[in-house]
PDB file of N, CA and C in Angstrom:
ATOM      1  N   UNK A   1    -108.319 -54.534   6.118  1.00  0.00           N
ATOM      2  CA  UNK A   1    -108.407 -54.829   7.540  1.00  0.00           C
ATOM      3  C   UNK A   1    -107.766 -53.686   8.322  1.00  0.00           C
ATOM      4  N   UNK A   2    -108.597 -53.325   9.339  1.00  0.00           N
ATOM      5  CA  UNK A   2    -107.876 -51.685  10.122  1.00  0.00           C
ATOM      6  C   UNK A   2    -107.136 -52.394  10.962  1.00  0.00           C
ATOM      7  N   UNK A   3    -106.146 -51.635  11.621  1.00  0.00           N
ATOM      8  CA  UNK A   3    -105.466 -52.275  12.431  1.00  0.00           C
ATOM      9  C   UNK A   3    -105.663 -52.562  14.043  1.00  0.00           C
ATOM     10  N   UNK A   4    -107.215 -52.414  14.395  1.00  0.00           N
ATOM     11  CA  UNK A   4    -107.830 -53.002  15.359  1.00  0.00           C
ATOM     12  C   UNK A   4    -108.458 -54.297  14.851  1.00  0.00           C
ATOM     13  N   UNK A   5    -108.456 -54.491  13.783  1.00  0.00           N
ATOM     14  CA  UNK A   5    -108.635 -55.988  13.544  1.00  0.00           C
ATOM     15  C   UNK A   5    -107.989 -57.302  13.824  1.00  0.00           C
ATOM     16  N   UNK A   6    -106.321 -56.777  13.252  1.00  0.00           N
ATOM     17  CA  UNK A   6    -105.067 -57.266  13.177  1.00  0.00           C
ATOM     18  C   UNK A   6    -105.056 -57.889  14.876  1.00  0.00           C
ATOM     19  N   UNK A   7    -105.830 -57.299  15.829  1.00  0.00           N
ATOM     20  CA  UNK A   7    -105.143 -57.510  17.453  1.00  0.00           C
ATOM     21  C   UNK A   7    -106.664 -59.115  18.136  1.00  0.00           C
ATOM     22  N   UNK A   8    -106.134 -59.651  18.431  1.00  0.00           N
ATOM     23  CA  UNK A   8    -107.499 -60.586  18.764  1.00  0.00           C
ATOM     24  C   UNK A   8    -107.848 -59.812  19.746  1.00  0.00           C
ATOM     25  N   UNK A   9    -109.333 -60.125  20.039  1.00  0.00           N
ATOM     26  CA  UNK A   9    -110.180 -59.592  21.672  1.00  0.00           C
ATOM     27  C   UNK A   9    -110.730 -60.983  21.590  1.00  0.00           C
ATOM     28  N   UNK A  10    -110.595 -61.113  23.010  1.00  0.00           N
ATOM     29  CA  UNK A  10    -111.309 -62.100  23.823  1.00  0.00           C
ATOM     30  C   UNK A  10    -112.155 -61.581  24.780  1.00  0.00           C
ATOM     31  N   UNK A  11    -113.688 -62.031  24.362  1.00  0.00           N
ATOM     32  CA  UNK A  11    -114.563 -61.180  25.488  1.00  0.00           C
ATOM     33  C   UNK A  11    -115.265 -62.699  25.946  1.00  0.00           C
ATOM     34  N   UNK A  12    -115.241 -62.541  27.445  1.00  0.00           N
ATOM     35  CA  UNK A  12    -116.595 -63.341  27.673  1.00  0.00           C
ATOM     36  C   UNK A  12    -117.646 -62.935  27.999  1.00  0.00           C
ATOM     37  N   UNK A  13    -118.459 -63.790  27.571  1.00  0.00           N
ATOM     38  CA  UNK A  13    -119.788 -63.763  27.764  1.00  0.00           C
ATOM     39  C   UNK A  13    -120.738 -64.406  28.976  1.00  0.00           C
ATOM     40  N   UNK A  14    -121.463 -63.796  29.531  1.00  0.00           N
ATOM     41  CA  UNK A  14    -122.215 -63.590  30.787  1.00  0.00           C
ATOM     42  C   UNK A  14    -122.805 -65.506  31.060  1.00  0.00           C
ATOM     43  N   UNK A  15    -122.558 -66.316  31.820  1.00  0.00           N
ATOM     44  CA  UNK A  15    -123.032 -67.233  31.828  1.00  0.00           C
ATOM     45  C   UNK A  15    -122.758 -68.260  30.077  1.00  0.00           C
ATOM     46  N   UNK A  16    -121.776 -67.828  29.408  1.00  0.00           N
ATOM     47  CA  UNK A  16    -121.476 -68.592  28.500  1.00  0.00           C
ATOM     48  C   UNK A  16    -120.223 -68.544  27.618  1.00  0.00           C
ATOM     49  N   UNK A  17    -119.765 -68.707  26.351  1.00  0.00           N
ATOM     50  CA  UNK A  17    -118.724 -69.005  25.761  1.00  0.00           C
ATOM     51  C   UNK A  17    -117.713 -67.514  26.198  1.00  0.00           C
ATOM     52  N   UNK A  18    -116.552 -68.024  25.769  1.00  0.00           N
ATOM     53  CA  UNK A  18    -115.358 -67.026  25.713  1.00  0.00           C
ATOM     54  C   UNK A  18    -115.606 -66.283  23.661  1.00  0.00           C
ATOM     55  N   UNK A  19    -116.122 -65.360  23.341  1.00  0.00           N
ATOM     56  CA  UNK A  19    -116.042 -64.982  22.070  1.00  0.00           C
ATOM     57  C   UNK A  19    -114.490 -64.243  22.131  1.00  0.00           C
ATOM     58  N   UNK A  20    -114.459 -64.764  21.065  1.00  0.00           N
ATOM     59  CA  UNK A  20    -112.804 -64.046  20.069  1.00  0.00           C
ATOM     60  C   UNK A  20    -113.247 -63.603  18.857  1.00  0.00           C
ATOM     61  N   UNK A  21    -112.520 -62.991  18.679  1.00  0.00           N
ATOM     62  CA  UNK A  21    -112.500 -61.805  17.939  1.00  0.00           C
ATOM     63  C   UNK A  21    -111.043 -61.715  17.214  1.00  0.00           C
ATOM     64  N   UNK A  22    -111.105 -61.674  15.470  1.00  0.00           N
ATOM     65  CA  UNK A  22    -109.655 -61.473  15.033  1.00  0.00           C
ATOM     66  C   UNK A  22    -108.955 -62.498  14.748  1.00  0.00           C
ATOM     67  N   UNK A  23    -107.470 -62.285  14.288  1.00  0.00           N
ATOM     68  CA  UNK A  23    -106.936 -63.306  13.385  1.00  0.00           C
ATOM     69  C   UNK A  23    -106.467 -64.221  14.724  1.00  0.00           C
ATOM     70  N   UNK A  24    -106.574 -65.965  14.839  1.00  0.00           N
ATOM     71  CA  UNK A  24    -105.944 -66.437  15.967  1.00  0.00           C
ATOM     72  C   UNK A  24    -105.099 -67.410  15.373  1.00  0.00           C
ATOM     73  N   UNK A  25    -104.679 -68.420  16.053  1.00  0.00           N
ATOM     74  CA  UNK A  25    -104.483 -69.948  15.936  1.00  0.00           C
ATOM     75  C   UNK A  25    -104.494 -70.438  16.884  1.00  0.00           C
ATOM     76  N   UNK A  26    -105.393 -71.112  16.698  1.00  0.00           N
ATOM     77  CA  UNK A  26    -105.698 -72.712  17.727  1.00  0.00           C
ATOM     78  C   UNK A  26    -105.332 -73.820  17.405  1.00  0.00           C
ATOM     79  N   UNK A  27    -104.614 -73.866  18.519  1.00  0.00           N
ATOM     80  CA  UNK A  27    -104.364 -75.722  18.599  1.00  0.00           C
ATOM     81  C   UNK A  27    -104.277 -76.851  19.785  1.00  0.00           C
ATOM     82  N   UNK A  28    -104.676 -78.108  19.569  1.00  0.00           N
ATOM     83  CA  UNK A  28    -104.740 -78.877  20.144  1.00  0.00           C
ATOM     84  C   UNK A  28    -103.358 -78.734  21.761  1.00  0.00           C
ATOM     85  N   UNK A  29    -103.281 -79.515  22.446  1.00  0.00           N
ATOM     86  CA  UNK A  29    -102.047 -79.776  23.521  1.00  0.00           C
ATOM     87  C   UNK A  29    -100.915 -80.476  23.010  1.00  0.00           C
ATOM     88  N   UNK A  30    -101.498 -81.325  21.667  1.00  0.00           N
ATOM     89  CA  UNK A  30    -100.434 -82.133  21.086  1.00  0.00           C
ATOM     90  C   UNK A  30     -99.550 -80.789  19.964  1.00  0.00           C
ATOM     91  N   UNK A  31    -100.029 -79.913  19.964  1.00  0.00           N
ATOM     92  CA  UNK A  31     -99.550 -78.655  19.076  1.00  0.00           C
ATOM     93  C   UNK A  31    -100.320 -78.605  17.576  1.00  0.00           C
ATOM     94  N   UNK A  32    -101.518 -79.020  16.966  1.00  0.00           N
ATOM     95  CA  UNK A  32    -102.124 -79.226  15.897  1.00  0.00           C
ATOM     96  C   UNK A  32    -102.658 -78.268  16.053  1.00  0.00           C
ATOM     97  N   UNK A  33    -102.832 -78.258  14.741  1.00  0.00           N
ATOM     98  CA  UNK A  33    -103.415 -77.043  14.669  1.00  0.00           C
ATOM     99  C   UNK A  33    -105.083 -77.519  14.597  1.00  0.00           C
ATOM    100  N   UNK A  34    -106.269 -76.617  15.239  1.00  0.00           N
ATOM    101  CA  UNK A  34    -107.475 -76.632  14.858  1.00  0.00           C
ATOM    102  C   UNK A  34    -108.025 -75.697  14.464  1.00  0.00           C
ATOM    103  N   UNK A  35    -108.539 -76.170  13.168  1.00  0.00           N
ATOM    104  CA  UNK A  35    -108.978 -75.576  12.157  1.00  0.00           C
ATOM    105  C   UNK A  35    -110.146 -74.441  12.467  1.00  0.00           C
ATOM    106  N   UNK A  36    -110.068 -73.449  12.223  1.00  0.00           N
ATOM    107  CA  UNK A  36    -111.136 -72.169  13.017  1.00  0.00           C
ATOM    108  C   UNK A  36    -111.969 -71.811  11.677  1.00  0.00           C
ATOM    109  N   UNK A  37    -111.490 -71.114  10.757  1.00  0.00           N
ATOM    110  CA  UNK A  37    -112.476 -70.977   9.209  1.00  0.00           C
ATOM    111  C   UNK A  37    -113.409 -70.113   9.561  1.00  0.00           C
ATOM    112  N   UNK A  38    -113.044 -69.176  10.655  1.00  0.00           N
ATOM    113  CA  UNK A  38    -113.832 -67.631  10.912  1.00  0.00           C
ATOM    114  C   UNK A  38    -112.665 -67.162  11.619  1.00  0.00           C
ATOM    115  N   UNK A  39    -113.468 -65.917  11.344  1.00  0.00           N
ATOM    116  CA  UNK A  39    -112.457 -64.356  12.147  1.00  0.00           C
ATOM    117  C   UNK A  39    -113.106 -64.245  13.788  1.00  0.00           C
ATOM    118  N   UNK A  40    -114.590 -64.809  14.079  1.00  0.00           N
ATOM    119  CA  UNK A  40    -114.985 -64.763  15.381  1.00  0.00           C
ATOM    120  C   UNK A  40    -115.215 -66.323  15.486  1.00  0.00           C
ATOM    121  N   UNK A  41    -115.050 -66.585  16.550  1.00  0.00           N
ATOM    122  CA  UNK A  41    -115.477 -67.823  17.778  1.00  0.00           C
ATOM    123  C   UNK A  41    -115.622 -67.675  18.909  1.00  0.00           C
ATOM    124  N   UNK A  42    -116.316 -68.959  18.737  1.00  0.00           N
ATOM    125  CA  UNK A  42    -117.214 -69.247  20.505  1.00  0.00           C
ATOM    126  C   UNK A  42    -117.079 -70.336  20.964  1.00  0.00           C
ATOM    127  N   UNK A  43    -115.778 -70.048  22.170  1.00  0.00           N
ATOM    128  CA  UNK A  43    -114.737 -71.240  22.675  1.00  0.00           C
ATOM    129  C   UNK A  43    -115.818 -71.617  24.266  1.00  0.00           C
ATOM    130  N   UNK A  44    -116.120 -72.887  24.062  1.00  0.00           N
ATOM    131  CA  UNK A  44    -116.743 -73.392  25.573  1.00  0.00           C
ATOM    132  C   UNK A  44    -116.084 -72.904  26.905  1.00  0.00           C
ATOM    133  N   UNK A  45    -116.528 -72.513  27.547  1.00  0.00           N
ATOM    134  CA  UNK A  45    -116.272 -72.710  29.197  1.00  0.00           C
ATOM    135  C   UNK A  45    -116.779 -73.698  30.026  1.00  0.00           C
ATOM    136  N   UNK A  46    -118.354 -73.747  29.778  1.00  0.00           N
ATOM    137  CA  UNK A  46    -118.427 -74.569  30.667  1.00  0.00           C
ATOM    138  C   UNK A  46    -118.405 -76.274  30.900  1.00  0.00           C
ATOM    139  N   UNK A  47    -117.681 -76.315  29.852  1.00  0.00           N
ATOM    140  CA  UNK A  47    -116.993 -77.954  29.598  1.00  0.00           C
ATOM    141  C   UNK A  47    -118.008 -78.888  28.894  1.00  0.00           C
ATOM    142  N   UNK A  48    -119.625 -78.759  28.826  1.00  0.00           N
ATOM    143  CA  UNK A  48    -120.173 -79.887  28.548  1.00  0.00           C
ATOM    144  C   UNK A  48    -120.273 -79.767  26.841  1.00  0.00           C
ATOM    145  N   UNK A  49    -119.925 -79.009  26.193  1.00  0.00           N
ATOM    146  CA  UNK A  49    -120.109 -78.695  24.689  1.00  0.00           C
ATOM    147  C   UNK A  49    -119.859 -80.061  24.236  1.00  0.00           C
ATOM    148  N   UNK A  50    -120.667 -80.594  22.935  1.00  0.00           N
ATOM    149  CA  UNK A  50    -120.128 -81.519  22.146  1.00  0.00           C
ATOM    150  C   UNK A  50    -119.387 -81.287  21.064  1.00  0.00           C
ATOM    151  N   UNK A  51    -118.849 -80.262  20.805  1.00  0.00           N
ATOM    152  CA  UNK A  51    -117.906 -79.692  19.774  1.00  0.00           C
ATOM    153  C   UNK A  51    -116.787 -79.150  20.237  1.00  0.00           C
ATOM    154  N   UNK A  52    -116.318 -79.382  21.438  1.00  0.00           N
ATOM    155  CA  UNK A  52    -115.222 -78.717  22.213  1.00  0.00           C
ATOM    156  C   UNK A  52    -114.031 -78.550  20.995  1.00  0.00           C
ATOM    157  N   UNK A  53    -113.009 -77.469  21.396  1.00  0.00           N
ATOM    158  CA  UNK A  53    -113.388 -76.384  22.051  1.00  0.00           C
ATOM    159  C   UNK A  53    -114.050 -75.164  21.878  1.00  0.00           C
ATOM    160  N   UNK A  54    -115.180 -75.730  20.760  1.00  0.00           N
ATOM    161  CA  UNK A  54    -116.125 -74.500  20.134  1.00  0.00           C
ATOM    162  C   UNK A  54    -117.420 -74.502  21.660  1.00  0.00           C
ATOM    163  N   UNK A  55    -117.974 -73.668  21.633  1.00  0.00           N
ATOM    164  CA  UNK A  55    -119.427 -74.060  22.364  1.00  0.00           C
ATOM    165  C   UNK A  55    -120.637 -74.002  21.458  1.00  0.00           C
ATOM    166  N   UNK A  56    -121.655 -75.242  21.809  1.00  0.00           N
ATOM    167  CA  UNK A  56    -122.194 -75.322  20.908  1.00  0.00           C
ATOM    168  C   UNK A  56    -123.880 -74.932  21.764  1.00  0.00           C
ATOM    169  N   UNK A  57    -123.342 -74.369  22.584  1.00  0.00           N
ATOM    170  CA  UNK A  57    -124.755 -73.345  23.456  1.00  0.00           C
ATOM    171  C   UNK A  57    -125.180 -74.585  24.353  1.00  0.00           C
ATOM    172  N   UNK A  58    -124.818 -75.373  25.228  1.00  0.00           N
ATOM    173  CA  UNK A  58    -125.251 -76.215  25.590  1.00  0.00           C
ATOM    174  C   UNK A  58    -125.215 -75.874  27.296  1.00  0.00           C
ATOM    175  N   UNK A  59    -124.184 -74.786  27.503  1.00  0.00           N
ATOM    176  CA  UNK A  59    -124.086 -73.863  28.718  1.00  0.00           C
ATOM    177  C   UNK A  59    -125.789 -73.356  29.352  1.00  0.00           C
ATOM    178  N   UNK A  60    -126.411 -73.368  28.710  1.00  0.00           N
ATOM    179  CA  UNK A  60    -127.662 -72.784  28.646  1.00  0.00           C
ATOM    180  C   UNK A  60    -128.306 -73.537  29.449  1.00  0.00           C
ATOM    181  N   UNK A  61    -128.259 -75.107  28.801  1.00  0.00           N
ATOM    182  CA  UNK A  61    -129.303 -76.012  29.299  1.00  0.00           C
ATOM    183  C   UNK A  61    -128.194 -77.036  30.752  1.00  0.00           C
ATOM    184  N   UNK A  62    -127.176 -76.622  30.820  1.00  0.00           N
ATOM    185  CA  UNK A  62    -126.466 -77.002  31.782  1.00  0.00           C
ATOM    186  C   UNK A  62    -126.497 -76.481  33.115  1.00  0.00           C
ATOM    187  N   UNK A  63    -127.111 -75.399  32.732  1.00  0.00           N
ATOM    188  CA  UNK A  63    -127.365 -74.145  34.114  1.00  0.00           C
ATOM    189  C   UNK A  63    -125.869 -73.175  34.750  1.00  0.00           C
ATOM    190  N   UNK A  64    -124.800 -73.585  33.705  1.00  0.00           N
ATOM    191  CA  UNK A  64    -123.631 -72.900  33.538  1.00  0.00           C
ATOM    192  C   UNK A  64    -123.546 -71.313  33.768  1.00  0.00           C
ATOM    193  N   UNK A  65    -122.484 -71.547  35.192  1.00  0.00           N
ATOM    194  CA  UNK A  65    -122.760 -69.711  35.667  1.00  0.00           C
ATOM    195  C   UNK A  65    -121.252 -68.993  35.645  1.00  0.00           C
ATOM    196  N   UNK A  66    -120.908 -68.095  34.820  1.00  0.00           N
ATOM    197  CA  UNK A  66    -119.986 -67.280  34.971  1.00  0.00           C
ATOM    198  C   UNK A  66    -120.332 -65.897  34.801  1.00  0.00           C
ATOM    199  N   UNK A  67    -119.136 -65.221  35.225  1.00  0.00           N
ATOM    200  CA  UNK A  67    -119.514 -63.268  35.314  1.00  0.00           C
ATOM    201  C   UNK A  67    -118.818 -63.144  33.841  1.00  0.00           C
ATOM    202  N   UNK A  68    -119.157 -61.955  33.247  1.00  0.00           N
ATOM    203  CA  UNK A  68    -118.472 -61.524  32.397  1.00  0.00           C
ATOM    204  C   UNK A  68    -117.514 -60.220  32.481  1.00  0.00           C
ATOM    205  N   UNK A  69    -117.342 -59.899  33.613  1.00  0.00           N
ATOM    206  CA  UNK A  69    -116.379 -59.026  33.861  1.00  0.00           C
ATOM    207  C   UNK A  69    -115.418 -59.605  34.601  1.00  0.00           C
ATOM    208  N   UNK A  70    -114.390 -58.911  34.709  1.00  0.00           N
ATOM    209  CA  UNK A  70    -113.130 -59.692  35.642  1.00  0.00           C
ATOM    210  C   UNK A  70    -112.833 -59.709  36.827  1.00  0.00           C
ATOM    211  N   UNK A  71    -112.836 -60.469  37.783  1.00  0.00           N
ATOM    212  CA  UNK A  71    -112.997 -60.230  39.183  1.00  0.00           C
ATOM    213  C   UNK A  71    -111.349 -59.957  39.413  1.00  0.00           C
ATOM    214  N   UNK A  72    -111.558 -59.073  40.420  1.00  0.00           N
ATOM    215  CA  UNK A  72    -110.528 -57.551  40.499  1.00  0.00           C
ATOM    216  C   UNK A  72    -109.913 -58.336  41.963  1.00  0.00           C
ATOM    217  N   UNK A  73    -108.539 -58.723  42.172  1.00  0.00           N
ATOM    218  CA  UNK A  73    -107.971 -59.627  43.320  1.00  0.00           C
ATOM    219  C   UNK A  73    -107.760 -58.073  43.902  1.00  0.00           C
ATOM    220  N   UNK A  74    -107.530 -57.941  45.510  1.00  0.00           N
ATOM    221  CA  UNK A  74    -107.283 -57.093  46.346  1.00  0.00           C
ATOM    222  C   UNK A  74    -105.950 -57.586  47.209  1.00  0.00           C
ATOM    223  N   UNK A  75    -104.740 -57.176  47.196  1.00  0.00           N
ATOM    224  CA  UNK A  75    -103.862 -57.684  47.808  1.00  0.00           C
ATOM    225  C   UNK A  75    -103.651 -56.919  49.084  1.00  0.00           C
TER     226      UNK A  75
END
């Protein structure tokens, strides 16, 4: 494993999931752990997934709209 592996990336994706990238841990609010069993995932945004908090592409047929770049605040 190079050591750009070792670092997670979180990219989102244009009108759909948050992809990660790299070693993580996820867990529940109660502090559990949920079980991931890959090096990439595809965490829902737009809430209607039936596998939360994976997305299970359902953003699609929801008409679910986000940017995938970061909107830049101006103070």
């Amino acid at each position: 494993m190079s050591a750009d592996q070792d670092v997670p990336t979180i990219t989102p994706y244009r009108d759909g999931p948050l992809l990660v990238r790299g070693p993580v841990r996820l867990q529940d609010t109660q502090g559990r752990e949920i079980e991931v069993g890959r090096e990439t995932i595809a965490l829902c945004r737009c809430g209607k997934s039936r596998i939360k908090p994976f997305c299970d592409g359902t953003h699609k047929l929801s008409g679910f709209r986000a940017a995938s770049e970061a909107d830049v605040r101006r103070d």
